[in-house]
Protein backbone atom coordinates (compact mmCIF):
# COMPACT_ATOMS: atom_id res chain seq x y z
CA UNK A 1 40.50 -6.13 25.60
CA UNK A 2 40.58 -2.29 24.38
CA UNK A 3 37.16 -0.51 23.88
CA UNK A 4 36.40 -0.48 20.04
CA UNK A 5 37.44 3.54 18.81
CA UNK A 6 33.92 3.93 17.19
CA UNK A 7 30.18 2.39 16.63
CA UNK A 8 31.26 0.65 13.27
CA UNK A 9 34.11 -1.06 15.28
CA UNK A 10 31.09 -3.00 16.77
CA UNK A 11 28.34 -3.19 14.48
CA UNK A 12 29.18 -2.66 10.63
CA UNK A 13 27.58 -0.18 8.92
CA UNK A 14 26.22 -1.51 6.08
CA UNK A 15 26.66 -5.78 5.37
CA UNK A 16 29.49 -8.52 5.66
CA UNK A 17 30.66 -9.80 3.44
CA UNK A 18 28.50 -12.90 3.91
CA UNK A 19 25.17 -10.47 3.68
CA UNK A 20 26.14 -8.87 0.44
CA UNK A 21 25.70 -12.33 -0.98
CA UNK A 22 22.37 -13.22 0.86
CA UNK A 23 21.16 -10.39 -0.46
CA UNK A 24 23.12 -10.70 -4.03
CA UNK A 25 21.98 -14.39 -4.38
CA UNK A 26 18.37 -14.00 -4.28
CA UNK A 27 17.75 -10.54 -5.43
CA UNK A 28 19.61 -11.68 -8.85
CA UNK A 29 17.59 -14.57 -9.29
CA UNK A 30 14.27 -13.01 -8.93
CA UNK A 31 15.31 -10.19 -11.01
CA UNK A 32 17.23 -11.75 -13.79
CA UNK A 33 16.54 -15.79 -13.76
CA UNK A 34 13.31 -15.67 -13.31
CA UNK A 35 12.00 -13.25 -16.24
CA UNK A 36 15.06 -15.15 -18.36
CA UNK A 37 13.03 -18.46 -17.80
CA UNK A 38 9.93 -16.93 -18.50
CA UNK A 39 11.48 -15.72 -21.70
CA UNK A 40 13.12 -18.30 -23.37
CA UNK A 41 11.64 -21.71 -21.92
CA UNK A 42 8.84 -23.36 -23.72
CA UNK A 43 5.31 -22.61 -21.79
CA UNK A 44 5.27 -26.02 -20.81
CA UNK A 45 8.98 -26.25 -19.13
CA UNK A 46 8.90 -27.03 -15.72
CA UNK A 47 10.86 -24.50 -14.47
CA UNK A 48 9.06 -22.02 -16.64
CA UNK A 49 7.34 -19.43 -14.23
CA UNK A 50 4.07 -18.48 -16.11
CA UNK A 51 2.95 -15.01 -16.65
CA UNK A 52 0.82 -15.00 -13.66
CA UNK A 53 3.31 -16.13 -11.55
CA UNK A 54 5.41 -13.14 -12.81
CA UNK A 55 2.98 -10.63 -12.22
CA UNK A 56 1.88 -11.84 -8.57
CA UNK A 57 5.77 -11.81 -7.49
CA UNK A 58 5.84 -7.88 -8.74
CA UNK A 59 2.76 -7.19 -6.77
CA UNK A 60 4.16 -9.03 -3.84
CA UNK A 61 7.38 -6.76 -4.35
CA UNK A 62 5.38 -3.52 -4.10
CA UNK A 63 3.66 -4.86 -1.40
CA UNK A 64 6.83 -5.41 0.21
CA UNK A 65 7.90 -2.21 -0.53
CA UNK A 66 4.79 -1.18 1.49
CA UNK A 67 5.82 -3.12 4.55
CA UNK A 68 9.14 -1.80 4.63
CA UNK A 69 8.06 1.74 5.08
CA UNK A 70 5.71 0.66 7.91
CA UNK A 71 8.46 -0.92 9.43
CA UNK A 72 10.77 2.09 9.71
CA UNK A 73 8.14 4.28 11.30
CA UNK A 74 6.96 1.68 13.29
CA UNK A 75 10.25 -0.90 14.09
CA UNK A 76 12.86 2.02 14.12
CA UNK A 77 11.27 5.28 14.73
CA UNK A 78 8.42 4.69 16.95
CA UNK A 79 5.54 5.62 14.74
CA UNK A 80 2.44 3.22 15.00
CA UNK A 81 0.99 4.93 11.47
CA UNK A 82 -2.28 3.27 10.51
CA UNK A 83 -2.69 5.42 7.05
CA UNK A 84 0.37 4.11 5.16
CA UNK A 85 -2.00 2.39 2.54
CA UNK A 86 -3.27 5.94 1.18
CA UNK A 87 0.20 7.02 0.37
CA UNK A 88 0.43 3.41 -1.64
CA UNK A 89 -3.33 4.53 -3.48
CA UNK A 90 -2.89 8.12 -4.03
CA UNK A 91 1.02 6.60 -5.53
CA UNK A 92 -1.24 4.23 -7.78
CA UNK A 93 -3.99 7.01 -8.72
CA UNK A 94 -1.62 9.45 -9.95
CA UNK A 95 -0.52 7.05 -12.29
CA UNK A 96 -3.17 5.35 -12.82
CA UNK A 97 -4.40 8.85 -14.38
CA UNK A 98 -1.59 8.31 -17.06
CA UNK A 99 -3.03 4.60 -17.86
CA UNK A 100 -6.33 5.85 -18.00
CA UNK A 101 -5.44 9.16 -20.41
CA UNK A 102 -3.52 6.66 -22.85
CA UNK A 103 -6.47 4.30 -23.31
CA UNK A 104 -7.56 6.77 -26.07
CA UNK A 105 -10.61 5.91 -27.93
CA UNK A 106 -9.96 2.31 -27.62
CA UNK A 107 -12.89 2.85 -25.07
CA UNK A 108 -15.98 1.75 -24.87
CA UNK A 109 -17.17 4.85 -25.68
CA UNK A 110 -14.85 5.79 -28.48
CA UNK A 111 -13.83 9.10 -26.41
CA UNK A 112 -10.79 10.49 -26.15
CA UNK A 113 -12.62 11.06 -22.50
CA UNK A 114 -12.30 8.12 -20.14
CA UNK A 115 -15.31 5.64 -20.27
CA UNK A 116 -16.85 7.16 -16.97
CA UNK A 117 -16.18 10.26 -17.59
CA UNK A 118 -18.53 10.26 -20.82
CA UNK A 119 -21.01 8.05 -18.64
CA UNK A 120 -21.73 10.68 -16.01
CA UNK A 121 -21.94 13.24 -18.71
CA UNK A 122 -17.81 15.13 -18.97
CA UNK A 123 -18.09 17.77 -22.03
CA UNK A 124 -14.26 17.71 -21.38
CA UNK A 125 -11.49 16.87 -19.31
CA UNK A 126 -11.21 18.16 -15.98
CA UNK A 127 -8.38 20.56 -15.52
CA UNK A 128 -6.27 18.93 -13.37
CA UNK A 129 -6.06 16.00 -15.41
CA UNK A 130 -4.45 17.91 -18.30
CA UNK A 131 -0.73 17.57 -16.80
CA UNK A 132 -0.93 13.68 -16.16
CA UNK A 133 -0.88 13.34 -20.77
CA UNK A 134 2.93 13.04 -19.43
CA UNK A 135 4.34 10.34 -18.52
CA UNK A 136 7.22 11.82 -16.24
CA UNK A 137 4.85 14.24 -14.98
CA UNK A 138 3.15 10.90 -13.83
CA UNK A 139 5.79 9.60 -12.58
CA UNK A 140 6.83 11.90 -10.51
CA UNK A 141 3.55 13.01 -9.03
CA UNK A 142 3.26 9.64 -8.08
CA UNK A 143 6.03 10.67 -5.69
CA UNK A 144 5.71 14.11 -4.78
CA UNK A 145 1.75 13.70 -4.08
CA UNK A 146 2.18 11.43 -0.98
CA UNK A 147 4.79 13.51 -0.01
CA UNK A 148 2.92 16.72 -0.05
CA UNK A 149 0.24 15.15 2.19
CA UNK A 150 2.57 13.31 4.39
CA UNK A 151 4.41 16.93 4.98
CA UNK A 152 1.41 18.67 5.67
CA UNK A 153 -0.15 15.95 8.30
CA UNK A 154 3.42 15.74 9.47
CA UNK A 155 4.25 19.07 10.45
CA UNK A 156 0.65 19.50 12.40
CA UNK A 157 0.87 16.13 13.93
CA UNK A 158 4.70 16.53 15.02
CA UNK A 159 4.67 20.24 15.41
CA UNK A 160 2.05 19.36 18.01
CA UNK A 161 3.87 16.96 19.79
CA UNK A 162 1.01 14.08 18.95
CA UNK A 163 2.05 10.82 19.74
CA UNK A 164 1.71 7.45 20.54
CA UNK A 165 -2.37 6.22 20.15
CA UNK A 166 -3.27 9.22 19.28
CA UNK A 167 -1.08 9.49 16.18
CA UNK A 168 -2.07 5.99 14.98
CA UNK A 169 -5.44 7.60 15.51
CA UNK A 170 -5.13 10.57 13.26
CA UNK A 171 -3.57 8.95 10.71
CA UNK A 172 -6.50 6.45 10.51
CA UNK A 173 -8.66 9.14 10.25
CA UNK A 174 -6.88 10.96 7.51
CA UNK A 175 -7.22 7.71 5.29
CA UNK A 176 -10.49 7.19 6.31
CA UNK A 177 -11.28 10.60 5.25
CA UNK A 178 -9.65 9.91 1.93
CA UNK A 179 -11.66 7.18 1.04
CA UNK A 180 -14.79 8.86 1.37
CA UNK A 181 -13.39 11.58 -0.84
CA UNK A 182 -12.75 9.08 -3.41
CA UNK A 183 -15.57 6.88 -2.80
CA UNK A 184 -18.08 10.38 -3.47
CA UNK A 185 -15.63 11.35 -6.55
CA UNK A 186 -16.51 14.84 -5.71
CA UNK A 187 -12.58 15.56 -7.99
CA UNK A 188 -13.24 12.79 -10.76
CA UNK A 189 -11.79 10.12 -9.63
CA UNK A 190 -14.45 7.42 -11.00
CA UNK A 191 -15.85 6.99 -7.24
CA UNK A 192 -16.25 3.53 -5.87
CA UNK A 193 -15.10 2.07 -9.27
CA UNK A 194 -12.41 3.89 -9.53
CA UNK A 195 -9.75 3.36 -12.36
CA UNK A 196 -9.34 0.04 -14.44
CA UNK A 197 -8.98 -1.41 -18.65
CA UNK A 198 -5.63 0.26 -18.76
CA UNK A 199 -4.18 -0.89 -22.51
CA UNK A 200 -0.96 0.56 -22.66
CA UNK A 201 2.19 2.32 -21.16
CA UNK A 202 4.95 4.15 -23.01
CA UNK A 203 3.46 3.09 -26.13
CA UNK A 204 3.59 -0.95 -24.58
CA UNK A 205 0.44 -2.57 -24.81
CA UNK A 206 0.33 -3.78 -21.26
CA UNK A 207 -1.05 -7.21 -22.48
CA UNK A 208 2.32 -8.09 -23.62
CA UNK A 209 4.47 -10.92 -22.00
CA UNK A 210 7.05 -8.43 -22.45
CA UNK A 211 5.12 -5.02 -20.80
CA UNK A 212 4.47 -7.57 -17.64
CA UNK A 213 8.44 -8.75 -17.54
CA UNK A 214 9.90 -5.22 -17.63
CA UNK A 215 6.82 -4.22 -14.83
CA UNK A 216 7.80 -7.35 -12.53
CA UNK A 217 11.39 -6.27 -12.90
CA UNK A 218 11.11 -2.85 -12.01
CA UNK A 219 9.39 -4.57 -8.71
CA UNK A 220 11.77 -6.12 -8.08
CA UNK A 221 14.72 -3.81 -8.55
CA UNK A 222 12.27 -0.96 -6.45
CA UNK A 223 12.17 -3.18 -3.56
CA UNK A 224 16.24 -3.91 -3.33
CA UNK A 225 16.84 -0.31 -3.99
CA UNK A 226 14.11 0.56 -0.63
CA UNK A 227 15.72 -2.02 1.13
CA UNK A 228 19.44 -1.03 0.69
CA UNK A 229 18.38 2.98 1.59
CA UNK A 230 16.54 2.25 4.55
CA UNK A 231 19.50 -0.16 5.75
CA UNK A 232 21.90 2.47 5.09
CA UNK A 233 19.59 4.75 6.96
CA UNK A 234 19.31 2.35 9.82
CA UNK A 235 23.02 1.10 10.30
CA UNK A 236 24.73 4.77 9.96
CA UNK A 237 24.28 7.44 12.41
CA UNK A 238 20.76 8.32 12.17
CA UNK A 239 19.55 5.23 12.41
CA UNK A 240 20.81 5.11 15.87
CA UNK A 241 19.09 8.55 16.60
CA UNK A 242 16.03 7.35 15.12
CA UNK A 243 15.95 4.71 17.56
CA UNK A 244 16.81 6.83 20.35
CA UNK A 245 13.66 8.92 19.57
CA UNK A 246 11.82 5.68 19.83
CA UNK A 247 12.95 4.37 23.28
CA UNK A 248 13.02 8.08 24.55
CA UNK A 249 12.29 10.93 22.61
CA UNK A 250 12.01 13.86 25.88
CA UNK A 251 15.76 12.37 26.61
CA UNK A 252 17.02 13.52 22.55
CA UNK A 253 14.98 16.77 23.14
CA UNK A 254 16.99 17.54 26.32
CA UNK A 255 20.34 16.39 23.97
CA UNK A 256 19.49 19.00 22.10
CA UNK A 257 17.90 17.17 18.83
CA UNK A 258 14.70 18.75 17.27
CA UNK A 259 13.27 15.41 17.08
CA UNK A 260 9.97 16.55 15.14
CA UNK A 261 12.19 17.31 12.21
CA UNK A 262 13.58 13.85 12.31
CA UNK A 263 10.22 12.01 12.62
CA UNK A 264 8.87 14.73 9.65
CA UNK A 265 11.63 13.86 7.10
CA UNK A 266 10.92 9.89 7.69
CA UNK A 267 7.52 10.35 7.45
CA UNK A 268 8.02 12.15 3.82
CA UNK A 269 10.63 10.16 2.73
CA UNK A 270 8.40 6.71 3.31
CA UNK A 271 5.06 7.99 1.84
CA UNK A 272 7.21 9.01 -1.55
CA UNK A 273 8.84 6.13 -1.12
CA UNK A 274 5.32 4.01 -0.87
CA UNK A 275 3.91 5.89 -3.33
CA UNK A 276 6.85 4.73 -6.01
CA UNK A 277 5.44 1.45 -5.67
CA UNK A 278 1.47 2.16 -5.33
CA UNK A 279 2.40 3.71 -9.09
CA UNK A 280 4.22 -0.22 -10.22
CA UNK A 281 0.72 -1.64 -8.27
CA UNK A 282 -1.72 -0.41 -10.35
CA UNK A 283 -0.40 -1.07 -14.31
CA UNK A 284 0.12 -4.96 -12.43
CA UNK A 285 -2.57 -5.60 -10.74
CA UNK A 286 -5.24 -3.60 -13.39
CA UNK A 287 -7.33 -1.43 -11.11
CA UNK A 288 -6.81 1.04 -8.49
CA UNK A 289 -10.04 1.95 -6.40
CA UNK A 290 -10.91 3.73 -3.21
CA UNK A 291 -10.94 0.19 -1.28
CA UNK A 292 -6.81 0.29 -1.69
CA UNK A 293 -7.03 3.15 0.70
CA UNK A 294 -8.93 2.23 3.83
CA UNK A 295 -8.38 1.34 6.74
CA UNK A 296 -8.04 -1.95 6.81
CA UNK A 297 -5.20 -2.08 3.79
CA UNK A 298 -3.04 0.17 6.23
CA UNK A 299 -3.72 -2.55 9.32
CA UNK A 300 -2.93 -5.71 6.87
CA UNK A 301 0.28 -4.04 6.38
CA UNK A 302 0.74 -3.57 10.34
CA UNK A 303 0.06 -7.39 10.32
CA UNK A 304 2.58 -7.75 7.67
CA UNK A 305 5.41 -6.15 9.69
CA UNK A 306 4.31 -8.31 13.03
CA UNK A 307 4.11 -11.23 11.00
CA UNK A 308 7.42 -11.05 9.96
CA UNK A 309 9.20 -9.47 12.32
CA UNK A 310 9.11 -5.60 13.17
CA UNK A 311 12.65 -3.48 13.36
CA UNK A 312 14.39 -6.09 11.26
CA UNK A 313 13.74 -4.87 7.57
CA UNK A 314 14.05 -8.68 6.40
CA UNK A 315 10.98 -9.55 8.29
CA UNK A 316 8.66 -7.09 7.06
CA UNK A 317 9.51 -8.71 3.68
CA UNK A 318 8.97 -11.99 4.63
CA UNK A 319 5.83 -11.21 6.28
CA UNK A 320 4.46 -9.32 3.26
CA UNK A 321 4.84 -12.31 0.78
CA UNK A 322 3.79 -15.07 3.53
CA UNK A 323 0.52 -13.33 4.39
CA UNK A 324 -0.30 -12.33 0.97
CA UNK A 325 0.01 -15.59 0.00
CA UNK A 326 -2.18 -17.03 2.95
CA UNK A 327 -4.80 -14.89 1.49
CA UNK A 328 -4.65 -15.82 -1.85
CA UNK A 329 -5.00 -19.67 -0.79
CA UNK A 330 -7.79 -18.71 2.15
CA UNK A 331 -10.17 -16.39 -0.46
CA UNK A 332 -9.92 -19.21 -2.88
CA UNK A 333 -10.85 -21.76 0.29
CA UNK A 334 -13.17 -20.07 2.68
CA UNK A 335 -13.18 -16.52 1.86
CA UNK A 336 -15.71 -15.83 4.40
CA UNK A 337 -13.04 -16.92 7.50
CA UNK A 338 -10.28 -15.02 5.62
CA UNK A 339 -10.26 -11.80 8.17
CA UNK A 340 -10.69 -14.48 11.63
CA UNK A 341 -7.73 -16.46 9.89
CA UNK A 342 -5.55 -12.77 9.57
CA UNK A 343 -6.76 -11.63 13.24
CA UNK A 344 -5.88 -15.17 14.44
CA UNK A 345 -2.59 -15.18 12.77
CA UNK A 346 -1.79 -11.48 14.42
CA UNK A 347 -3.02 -12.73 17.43
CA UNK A 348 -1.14 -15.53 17.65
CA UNK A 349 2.08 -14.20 16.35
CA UNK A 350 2.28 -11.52 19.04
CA UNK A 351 1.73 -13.88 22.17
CA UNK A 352 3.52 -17.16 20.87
CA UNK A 353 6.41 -15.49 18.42
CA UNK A 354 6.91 -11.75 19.21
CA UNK A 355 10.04 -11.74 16.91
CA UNK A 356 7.98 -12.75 14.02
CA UNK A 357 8.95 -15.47 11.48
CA UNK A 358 12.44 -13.96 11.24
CA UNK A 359 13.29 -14.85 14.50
CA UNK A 360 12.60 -18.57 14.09
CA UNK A 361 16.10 -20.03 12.81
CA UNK A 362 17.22 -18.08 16.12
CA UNK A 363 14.84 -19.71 18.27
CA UNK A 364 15.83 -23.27 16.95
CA UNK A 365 19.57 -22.57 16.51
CA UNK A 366 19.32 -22.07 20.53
CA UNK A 367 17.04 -24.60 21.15
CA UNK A 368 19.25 -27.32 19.52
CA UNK A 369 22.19 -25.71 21.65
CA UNK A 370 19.96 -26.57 25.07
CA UNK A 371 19.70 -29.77 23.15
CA UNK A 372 23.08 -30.22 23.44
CA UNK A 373 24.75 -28.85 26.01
CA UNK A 374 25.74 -31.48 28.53
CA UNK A 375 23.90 -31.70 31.90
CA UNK A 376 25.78 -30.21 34.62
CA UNK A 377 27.34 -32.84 36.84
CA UNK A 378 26.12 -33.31 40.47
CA UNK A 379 27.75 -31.68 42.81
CA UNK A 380 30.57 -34.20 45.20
CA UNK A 381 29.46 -34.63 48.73
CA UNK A 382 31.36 -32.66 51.47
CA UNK A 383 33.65 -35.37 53.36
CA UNK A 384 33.36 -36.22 56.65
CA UNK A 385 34.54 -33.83 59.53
């Protein structure tokens, strides 16, 4: 058999034939059936999602989205980061600005100021708020924000050659840092209460059956769009290299790659990436305080990724949407064992099922072949000299 002429020869770059519709199946239903059903059927249809389910799905999705950039530092490139949840916040603040500028003087106040601001005393609006009147200013700061901090800490950390713990230190640190910022609101950020009453977007009161369809679809479509860049990303060329710099990163500096550059343009590209869907979070979900940013949002999402299965891209999505659902059965049940049940679950998940959940229909497709192989025969006795 002749060696295959190139890498696609052996691995494809991008899906089969039989992927396209795994991914094609699903991604149309939640995007198109499901809003359709919410639309049209009579509230009490059976298959009628409700408008909560709708809007916990599109909070799942940016959640997702969340994972999946943890899972290309982390699965592909190497990078344990432990601050990924402040790109998702500071995503979510920027426009949650916008929300909070459009509420107008349907505030309790009757301010054109926001509610807090005329509570701690704001003749007028801060400066820096000015810009965020506009909604693609918003939008896009939502992006370019996370990305700004991501390339400063970046080039220091990678410039430096910090790796490993200590990176997954440092980044802890920077969101830990962040929160406090926030939490003090020494910039006006409404401190430990941060942002919340948003009434409308684009002119869309956000209220409306129809504001929370078009919000869960834009989700939706966010997270397919992620997940098709970072598999093109992983399957071509540089996916490989990122990989490389994973398993041995002094062996691509001696190949002549400047590997920093690599792990600097990943690192940007995920936090704008992140950010995207911290900015779909908060107009969902209602609220965007400093708590999104600490610590422990940025190690849920960690769990997330083991849960499901890290360096897969599938997995992390998976895991996303079956711990976040774990948590919104267990703080319902015992919300006081919630964090022993997500330690015990991380816990167990690395010792009993490294591979996550997405390795399961592997584990059972080759258990049922043990199953059935035949036993090997004994072997015939030697005759007689």
């Amino acid at each position: 058999m002749s060696a295959p002429e190139k890498l696609s020869d052996v691995e494809p770059r991008f899906f089969s034939r039989a992927q396209w519709i795994a991914f094609l199946v699903p991604t149309l239903v939640l995007a198109l059936l499901l809003p359709l059903l919410n639309a049209f059927l009579p509230a009490e249809h059976f298959l009628r999602p409700s408008d909560f389910t709708l809007n916990l799905y599109g909070k799942y999705a940016t959640y997702a989205v969340l994972a999946l950039g943890v899972d290309l530092l982390w699965g592909y490139l190497g990078i344990l980061s432990l601050g990924q949840a402040l790109f998702f916040a500071l995503g979510g603040y920027a426009f949650g600005m916008h929300l909070l500028l459009m509420i107008g003087k349907d505030g309790q106040y009757k301010s054109d100021l926001p509610d807090y601001m005329v509570f701690l005393g704001y003749k007028e609006l801060p400066a820096h708020w000015a810009p965020f009147h506009s909604f693609p200013f918003a939008a896009f700061a939502a992006l370019w924000v996370p990305a700004l901090l991501a390339f400063v800490f970046g080039w220091l950390a990678f410039r430096s050659r910090v790796k490993g713990v200590y990176l997954s230190i440092l980044t802890q640190a920077l969101t830990y840092a962040a929160a406090l910022l926030f939490f003090r609101n020494d910039f006006g950020f409404g401190g430990n209460n941060g942002f919340t009453d948003f009434k409308r977007v684009l002119g869309a009161e956000l209220s409306s059956p129809d504001t929370r369809r078009w919000l869960y679809f834009a989700s939706i479509v966010l997270l397919a769009l992620v997940f098709l860049l970072y598999r093109w990303l992983t399957r071509a060329k540089f996916g490989h290299l990122m990989q490389a710099i994973r398993d041995g990163e002094n062996r691509v500096l001696f190949s002549g790659y400047a590997t920093a550059r690599y792990k600097l343009f990943v690192f940007v590209l995920v936090a704008a990436v992140t950010g995207i869907a911290g900015a779909l979070y908060v107009p969902q979900v209602g609220i965007i305080n400093p708590s999104e940013m600490t610590p422990e949002k940025s190690i849920e999402a960690v769990v997330w990724v083991a849960v499901g299965g890290r360096g897969t891209l599938i997995g992390p999505i998976l895991g996303a949407l079956f711990v976040n659902a774990l948590k919104s059965w267990a703080t319902r049940a015992a919300p006081e064992l919630w964090l022993y049940i997500l330690g015990g679950l991380f816990v167990g998940v690395v010792l009993l099922l490294p591979g996550g959940l997405v390795s399961i229909p592997g584990k059972i497709k080759a258990l049922v072949a043990r199953l059935r192989r035949p036993p090997a025969s004994p072997a015939s006795p030697e005759p007689a000299a």
